[in-house]
N, C-alpha and C. Protein backbone atom coordinates (compact mmCIF):
# COMPACT_ATOMS: atom_id res chain seq x y z
N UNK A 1 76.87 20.69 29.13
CA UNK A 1 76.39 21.96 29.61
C UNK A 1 75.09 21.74 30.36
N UNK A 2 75.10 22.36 31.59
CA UNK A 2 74.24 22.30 32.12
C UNK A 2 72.60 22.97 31.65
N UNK A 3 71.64 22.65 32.16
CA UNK A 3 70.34 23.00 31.40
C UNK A 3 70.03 24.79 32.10
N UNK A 4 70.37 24.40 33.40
CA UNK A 4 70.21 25.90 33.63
C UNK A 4 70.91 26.97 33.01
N UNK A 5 72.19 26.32 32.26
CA UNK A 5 73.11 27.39 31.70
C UNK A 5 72.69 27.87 30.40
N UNK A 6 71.63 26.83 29.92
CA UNK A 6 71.22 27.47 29.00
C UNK A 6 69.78 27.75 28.87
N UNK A 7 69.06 27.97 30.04
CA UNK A 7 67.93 28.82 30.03
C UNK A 7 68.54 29.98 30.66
N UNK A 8 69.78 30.19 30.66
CA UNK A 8 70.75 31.45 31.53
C UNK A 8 70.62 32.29 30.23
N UNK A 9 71.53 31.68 29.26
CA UNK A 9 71.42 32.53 28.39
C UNK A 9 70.54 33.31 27.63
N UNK A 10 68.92 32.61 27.74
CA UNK A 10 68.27 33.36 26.94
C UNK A 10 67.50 34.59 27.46
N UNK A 11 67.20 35.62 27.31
CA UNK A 11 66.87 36.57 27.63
C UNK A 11 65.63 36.00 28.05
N UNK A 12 65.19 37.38 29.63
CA UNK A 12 63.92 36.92 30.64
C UNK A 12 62.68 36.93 29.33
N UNK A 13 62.94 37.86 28.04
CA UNK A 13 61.85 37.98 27.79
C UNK A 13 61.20 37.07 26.70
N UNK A 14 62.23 36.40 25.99
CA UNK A 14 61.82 35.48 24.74
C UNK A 14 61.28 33.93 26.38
N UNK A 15 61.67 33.92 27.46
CA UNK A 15 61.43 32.67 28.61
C UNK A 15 59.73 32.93 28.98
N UNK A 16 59.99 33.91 28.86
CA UNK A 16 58.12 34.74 28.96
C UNK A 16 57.06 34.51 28.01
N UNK A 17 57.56 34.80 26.88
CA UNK A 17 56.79 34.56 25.37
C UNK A 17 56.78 32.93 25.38
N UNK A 18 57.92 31.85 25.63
CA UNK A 18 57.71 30.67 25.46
C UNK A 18 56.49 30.24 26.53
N UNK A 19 56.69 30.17 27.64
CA UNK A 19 55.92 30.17 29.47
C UNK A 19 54.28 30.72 28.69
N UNK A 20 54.20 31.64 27.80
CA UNK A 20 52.53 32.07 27.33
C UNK A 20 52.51 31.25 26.72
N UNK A 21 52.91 30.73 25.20
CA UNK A 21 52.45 29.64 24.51
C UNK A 21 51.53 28.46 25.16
N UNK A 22 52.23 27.55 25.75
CA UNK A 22 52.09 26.35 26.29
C UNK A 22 50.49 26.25 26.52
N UNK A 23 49.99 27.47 27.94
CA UNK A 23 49.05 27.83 28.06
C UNK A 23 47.47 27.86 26.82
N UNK A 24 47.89 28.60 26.04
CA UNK A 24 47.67 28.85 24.86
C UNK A 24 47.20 27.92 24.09
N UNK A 25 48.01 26.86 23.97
CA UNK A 25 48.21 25.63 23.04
C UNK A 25 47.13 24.64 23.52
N UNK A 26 47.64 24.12 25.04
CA UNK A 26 46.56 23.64 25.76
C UNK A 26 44.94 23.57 25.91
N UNK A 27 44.76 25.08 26.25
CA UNK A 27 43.57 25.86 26.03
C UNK A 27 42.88 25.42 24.34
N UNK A 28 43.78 25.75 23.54
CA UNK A 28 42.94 25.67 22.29
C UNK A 28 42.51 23.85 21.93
N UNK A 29 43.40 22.76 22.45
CA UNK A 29 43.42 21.37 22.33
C UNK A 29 41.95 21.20 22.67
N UNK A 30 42.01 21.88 24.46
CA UNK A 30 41.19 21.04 24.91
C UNK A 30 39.56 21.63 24.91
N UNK A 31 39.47 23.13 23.60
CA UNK A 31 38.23 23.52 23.00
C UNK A 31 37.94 22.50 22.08
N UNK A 32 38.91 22.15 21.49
CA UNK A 32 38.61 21.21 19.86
C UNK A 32 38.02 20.04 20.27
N UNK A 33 39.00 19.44 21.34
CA UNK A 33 38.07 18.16 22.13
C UNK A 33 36.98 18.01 22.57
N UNK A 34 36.41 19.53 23.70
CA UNK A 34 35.23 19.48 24.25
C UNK A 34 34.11 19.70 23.15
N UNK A 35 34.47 20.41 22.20
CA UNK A 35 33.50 20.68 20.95
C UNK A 35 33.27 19.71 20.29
N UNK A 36 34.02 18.24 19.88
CA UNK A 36 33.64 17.34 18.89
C UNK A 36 33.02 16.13 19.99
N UNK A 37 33.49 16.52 21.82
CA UNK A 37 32.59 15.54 22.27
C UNK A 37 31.54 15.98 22.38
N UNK A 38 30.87 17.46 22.18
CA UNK A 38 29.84 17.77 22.20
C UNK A 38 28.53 17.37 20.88
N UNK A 39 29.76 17.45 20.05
CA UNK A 39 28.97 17.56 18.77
C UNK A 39 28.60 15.57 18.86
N UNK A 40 29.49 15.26 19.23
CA UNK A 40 29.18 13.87 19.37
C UNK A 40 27.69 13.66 20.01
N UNK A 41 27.81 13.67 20.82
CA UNK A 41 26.75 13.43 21.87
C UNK A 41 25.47 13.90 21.70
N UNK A 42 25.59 15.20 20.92
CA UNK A 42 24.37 15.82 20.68
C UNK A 42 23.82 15.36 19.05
N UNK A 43 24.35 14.57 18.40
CA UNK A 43 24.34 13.80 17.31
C UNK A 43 23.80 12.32 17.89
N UNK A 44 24.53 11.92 18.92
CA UNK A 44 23.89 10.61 19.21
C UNK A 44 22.87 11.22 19.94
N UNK A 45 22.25 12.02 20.48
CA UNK A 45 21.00 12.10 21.48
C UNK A 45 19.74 12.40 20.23
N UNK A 46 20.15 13.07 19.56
CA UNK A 46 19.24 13.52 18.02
C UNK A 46 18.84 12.36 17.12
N UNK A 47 20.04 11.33 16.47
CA UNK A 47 20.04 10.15 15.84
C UNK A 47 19.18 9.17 16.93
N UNK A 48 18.93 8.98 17.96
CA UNK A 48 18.22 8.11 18.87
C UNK A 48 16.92 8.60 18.72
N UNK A 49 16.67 9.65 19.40
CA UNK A 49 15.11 10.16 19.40
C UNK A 49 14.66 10.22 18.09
N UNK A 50 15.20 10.73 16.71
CA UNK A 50 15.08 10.22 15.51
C UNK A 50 14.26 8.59 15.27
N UNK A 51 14.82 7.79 15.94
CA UNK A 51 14.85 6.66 15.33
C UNK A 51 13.78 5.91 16.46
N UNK A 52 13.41 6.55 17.59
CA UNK A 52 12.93 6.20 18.59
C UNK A 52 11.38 6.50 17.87
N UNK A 53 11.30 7.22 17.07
CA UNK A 53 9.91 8.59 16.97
C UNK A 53 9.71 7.17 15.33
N UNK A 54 10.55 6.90 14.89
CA UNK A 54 10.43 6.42 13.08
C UNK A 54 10.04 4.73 13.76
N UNK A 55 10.48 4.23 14.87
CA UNK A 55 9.86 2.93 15.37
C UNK A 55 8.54 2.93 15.69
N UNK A 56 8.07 4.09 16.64
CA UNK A 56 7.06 4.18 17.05
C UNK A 56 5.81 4.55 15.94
N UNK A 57 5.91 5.24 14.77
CA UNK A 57 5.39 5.48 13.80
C UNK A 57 5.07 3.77 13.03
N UNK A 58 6.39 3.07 12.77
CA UNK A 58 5.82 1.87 12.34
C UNK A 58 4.85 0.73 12.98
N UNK A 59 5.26 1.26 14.53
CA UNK A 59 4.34 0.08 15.14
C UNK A 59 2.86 0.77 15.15
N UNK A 60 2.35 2.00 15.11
CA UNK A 60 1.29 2.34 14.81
C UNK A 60 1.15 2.67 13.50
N UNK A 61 -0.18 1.68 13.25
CA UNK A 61 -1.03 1.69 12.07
C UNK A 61 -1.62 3.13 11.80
N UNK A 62 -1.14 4.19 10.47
CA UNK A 62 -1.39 5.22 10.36
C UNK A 62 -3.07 5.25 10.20
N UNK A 63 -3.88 4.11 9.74
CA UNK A 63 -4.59 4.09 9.18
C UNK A 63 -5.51 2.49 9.80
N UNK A 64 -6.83 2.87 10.03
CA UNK A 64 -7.63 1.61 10.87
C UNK A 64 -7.47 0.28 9.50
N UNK A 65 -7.40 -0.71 9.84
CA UNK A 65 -7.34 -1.41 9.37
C UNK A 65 -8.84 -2.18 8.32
N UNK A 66 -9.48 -2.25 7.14
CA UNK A 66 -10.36 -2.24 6.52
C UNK A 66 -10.32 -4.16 6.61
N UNK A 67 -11.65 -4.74 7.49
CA UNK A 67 -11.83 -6.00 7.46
C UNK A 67 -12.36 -7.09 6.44
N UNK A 68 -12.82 -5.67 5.32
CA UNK A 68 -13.33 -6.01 3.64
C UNK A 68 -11.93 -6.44 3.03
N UNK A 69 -10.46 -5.32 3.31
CA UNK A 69 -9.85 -5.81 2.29
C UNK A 69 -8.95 -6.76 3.19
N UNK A 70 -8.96 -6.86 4.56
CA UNK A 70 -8.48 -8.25 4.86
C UNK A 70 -9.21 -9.64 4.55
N UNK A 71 -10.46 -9.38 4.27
CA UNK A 71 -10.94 -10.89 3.77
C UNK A 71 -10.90 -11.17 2.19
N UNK A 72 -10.35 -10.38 1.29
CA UNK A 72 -10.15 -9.95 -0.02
C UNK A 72 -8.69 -10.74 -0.25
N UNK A 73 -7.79 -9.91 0.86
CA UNK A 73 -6.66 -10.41 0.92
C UNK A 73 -6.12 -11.62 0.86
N UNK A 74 -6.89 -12.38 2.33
CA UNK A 74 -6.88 -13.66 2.55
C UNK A 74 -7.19 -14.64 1.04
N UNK A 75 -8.88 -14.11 0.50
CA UNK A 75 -9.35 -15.07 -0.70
C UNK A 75 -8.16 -15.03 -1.79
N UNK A 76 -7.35 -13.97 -2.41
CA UNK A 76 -6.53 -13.62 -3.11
C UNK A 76 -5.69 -15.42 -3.16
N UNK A 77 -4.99 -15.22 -1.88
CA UNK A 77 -4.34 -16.16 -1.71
C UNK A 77 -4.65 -17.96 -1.89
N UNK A 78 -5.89 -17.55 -1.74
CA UNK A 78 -6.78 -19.03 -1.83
C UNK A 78 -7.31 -19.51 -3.25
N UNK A 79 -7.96 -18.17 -3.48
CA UNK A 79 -8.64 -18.42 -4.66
C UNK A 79 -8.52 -17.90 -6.11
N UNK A 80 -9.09 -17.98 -7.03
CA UNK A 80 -8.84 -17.24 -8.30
C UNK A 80 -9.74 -16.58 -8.90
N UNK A 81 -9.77 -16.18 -10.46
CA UNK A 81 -10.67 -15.77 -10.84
C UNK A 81 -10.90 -16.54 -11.96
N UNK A 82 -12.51 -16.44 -12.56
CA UNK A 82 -12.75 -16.72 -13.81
C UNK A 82 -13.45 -15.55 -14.41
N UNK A 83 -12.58 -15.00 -15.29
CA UNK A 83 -12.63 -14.24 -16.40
C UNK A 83 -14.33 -14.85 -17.52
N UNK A 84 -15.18 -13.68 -17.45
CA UNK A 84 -16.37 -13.93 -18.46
C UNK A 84 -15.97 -13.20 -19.52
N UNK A 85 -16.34 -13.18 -20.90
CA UNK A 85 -16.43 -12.55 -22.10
C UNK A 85 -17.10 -11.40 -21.94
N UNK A 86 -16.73 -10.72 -22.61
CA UNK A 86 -17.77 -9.10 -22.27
C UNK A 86 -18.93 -9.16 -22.91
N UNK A 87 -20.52 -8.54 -22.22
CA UNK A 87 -21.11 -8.61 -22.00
C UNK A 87 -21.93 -7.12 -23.26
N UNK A 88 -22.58 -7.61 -24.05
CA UNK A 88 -23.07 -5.91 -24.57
C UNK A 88 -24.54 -6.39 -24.92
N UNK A 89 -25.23 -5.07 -23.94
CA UNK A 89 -26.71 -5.82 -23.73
C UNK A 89 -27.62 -4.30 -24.21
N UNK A 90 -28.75 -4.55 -24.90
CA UNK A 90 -29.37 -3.39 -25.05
C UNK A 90 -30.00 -3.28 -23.30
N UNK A 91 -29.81 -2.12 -23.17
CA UNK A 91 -30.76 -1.94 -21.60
C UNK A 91 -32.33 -1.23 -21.79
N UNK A 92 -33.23 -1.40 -21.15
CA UNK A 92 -34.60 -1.87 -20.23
C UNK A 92 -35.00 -0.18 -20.70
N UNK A 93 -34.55 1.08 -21.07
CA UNK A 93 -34.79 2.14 -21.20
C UNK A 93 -35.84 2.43 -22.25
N UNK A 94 -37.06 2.66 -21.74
CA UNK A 94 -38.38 3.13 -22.81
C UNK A 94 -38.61 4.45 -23.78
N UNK A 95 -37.66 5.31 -23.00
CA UNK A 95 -37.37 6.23 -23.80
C UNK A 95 -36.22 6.47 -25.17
N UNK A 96 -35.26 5.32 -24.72
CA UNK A 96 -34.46 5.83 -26.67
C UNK A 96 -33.63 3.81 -26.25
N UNK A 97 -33.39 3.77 -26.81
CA UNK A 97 -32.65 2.90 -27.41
C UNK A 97 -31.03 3.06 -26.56
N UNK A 98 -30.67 2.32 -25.79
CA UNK A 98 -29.51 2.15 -25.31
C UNK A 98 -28.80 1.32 -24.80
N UNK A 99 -27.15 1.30 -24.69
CA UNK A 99 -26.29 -0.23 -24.62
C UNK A 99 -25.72 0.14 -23.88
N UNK A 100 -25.52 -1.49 -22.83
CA UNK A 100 -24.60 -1.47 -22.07
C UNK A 100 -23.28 -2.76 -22.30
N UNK A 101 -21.87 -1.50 -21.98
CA UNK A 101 -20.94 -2.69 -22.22
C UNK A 101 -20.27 -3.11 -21.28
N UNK A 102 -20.51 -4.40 -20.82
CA UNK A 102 -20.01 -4.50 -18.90
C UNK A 102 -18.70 -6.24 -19.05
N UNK A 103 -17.90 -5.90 -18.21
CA UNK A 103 -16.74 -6.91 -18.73
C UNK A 103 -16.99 -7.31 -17.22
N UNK A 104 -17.05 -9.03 -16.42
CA UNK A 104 -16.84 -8.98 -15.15
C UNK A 104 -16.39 -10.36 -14.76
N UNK A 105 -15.36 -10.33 -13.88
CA UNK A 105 -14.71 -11.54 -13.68
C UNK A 105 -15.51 -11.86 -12.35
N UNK A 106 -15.30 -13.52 -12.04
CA UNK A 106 -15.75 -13.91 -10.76
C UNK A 106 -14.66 -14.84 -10.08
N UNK A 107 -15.41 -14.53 -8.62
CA UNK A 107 -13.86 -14.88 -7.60
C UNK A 107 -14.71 -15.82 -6.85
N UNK A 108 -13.98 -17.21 -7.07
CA UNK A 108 -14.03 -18.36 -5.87
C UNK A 108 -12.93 -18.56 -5.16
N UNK A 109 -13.41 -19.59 -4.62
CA UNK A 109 -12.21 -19.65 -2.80
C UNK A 109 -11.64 -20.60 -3.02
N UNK A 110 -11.60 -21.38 -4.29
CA UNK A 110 -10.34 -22.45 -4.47
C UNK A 110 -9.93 -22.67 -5.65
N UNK A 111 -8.61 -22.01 -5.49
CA UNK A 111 -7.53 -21.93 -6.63
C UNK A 111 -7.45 -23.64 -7.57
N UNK A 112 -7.71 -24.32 -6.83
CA UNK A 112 -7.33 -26.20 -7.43
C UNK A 112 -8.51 -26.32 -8.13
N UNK A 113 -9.43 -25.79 -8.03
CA UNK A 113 -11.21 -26.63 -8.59
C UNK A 113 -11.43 -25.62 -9.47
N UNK A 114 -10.76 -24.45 -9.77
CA UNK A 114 -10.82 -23.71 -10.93
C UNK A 114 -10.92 -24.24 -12.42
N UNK A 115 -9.98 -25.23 -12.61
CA UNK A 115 -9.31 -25.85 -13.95
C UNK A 115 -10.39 -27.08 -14.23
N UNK A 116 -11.19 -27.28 -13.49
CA UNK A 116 -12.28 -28.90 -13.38
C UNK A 116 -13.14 -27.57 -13.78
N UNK A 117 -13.53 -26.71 -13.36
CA UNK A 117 -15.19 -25.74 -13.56
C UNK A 117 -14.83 -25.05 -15.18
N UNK A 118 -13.61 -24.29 -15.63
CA UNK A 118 -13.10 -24.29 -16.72
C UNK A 118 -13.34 -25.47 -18.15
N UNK A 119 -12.94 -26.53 -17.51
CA UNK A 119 -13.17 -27.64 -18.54
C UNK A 119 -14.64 -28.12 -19.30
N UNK A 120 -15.80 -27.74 -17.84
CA UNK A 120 -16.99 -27.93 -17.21
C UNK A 120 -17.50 -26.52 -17.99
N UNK A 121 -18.13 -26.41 -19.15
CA UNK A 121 -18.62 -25.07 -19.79
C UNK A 121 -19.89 -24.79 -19.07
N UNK A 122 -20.68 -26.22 -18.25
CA UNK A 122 -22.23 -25.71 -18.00
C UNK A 122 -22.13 -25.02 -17.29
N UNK A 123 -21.86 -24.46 -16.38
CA UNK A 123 -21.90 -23.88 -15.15
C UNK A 123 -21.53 -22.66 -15.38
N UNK A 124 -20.37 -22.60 -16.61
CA UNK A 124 -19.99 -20.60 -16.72
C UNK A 124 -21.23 -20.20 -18.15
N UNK A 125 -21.90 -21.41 -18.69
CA UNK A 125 -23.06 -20.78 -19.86
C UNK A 125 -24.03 -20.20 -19.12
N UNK A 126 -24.21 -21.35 -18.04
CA UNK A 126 -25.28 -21.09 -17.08
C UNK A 126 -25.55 -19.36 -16.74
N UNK A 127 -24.19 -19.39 -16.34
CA UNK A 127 -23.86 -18.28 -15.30
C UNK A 127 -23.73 -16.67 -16.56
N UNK A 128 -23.52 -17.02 -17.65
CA UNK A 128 -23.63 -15.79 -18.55
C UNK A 128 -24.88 -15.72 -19.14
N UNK A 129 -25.92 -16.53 -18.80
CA UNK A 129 -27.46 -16.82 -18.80
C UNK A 129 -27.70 -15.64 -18.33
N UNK A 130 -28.11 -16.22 -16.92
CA UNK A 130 -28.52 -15.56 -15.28
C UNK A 130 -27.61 -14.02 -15.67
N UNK A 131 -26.60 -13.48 -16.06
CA UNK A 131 -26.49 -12.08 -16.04
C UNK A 131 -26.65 -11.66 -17.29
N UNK A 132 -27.01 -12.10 -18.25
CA UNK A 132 -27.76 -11.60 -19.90
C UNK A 132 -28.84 -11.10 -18.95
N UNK A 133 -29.66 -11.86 -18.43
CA UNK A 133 -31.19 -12.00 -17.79
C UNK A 133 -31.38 -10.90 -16.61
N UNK A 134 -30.73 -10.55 -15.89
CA UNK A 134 -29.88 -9.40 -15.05
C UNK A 134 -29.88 -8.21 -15.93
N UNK A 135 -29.03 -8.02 -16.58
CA UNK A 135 -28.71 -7.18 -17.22
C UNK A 135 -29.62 -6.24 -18.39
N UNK A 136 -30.69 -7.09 -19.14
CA UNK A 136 -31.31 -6.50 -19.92
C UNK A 136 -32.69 -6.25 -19.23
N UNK A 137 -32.77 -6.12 -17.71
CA UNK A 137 -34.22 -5.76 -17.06
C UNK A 137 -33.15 -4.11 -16.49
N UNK A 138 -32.27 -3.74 -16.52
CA UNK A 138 -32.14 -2.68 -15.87
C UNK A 138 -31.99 -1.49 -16.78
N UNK A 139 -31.81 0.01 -15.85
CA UNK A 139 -32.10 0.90 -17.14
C UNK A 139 -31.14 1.22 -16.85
N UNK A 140 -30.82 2.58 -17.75
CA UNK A 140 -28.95 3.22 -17.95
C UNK A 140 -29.25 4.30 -16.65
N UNK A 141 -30.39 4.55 -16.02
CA UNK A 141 -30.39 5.82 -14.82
C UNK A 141 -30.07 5.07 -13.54
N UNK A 142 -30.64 3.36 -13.49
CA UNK A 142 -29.91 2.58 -12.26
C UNK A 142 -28.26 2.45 -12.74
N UNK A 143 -28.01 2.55 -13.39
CA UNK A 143 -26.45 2.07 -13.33
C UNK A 143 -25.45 2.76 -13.69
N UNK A 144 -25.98 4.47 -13.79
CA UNK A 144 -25.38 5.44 -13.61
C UNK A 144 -24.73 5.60 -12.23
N UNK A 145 -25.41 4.96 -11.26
CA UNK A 145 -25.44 5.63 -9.70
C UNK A 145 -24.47 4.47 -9.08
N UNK A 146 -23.36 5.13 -8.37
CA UNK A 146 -22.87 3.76 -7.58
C UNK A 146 -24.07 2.76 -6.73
N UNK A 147 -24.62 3.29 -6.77
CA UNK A 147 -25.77 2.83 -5.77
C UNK A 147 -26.49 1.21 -6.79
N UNK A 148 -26.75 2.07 -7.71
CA UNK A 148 -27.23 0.57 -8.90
C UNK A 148 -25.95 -0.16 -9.06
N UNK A 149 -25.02 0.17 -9.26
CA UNK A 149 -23.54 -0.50 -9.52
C UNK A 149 -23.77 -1.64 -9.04
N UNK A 150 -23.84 -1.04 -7.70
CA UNK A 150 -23.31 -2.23 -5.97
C UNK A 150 -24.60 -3.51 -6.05
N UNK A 151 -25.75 -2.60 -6.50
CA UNK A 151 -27.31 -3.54 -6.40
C UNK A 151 -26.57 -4.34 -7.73
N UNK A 152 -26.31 -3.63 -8.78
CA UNK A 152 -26.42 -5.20 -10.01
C UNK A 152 -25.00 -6.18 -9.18
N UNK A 153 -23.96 -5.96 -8.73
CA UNK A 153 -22.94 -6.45 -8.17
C UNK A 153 -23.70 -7.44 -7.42
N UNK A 154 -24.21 -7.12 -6.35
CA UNK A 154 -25.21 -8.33 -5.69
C UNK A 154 -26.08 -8.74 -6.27
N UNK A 155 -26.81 -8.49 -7.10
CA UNK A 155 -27.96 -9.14 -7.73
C UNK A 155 -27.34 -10.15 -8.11
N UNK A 156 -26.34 -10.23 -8.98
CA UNK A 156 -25.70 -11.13 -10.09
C UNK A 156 -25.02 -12.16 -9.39
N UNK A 157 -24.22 -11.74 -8.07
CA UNK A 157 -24.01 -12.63 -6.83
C UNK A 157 -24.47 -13.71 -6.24
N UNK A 158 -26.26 -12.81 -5.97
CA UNK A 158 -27.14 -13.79 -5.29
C UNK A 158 -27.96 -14.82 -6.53
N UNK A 159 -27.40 -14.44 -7.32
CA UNK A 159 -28.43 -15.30 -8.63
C UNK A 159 -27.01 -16.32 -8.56
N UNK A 160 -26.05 -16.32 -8.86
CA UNK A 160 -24.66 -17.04 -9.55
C UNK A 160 -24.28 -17.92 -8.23
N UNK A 161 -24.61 -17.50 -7.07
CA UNK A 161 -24.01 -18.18 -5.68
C UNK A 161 -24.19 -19.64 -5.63
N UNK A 162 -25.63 -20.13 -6.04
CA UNK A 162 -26.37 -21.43 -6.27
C UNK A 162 -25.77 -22.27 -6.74
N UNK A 163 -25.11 -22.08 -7.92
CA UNK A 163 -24.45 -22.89 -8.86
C UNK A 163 -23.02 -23.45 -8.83
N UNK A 164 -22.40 -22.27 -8.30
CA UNK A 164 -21.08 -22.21 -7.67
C UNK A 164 -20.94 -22.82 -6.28
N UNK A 165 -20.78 -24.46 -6.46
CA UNK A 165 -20.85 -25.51 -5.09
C UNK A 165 -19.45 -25.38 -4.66
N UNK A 166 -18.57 -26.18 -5.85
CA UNK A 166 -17.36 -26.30 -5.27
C UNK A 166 -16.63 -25.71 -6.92
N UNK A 167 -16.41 -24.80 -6.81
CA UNK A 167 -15.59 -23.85 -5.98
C UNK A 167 -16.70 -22.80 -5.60
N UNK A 168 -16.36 -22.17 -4.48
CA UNK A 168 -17.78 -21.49 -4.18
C UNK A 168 -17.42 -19.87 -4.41
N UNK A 169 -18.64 -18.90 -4.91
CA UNK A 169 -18.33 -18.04 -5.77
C UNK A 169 -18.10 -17.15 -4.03
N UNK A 170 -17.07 -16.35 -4.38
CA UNK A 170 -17.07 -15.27 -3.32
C UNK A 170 -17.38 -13.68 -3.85
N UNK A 171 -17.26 -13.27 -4.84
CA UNK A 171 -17.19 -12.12 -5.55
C UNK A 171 -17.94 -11.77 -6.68
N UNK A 172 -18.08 -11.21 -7.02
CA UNK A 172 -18.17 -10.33 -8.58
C UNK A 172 -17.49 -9.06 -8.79
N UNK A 173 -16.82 -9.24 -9.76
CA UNK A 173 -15.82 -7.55 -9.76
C UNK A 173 -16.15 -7.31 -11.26
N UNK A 174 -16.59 -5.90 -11.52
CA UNK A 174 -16.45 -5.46 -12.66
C UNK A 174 -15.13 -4.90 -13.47
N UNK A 175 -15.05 -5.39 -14.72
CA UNK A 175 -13.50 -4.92 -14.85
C UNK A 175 -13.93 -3.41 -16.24
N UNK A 176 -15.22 -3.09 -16.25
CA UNK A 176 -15.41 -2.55 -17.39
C UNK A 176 -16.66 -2.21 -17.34
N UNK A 177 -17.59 -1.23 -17.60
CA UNK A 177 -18.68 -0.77 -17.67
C UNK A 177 -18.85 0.46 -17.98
N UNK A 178 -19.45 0.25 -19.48
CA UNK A 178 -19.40 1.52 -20.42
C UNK A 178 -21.36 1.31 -20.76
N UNK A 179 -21.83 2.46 -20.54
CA UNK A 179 -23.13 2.97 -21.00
C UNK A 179 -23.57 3.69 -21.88
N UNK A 180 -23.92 3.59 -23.44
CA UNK A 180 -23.88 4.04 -24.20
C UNK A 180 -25.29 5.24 -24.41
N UNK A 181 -25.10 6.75 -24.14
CA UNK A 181 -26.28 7.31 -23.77
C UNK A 181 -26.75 7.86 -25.12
């Protein structure tokens, strides 16, 4: 049977209703397509500038760089500490009677010559000498103040530096300082 014979038979109007579909069908395909290449694209243009903005953030330093704790940093790596016994000293105060309890490690610049100065007691008796001697000339109103803090920190520094050849002292850090008022 021929094909025309049987688009003969079907009525003009169900040939009409099929002829709209197609249209129809098409139309709706090629929304779904243009919409997910949209959504595409506007996902990759978002995910880029995203990631463009999170690079540029890492290569700038939020924050200036502090040349104290880069040379801190560096010694870290080099050097160590030696741990002193804690320290409890009546302090220098004429008006009442008062104690100070101060714990403080010291930092040289070579990790290897640590274990020879360790073995070697003169040099750390020495050195808990010189800050007994430090320590019981000051009063509890200097070392209330960061300001006295930082001065006994260097004082004890520039007294201890002498002695400390090899390994050579770089620091003083307090790990503890209690003032009994």
């Amino acid at each position: 049977m021929p094909e025309d014979a049987f688009l003969q038979d079907e009525n003009p109007e169900q040939a009409r209703k099929r002829s709209s579909i197609l249209p129809r069908i098409l139309t709706i395909v090629g929304l779904v397509i243009g919409s997910g290449a949209i959504g595409a694209a506007s996902s990759w243009f978002v995910a880029s500038r995203a990631l463009r903005t999170a690079e540029a953030k890492v290569e700038e330093p939020a924050e200036p760089i502090d040349p104290e704790a880069v040379r801190f940093s560096e010694m870290v790596e080099k050097g160590a500490v030696i741990p002193l016994e804690p320290f409890v000293v009546n302090l220098a105060d004429p008006d009442a009677p008062r104690f100070l309890r101060i714990t403080m490690t010291l930092m040289v610049d070579d990790r290897k010559k640590v274990e020879e100065l360790m073995t070697n007691q003169t040099v750390l008796s020495k050195a808990r000498d010189l800050v007994l001697q430090i320590l019981t000339e000051k009063t509890s109103a200097e070392l209330m103040k960061q300001e006295g803090k930082n001065a006994l920190r260097q004082q004890i520094h520039q007294k201890l530096e002498g002695y400390f050849k090899e390994p050579k002292l770089v620091d003083v850090m307090f790990t503890e300082l209690v003032i009994q008022l």
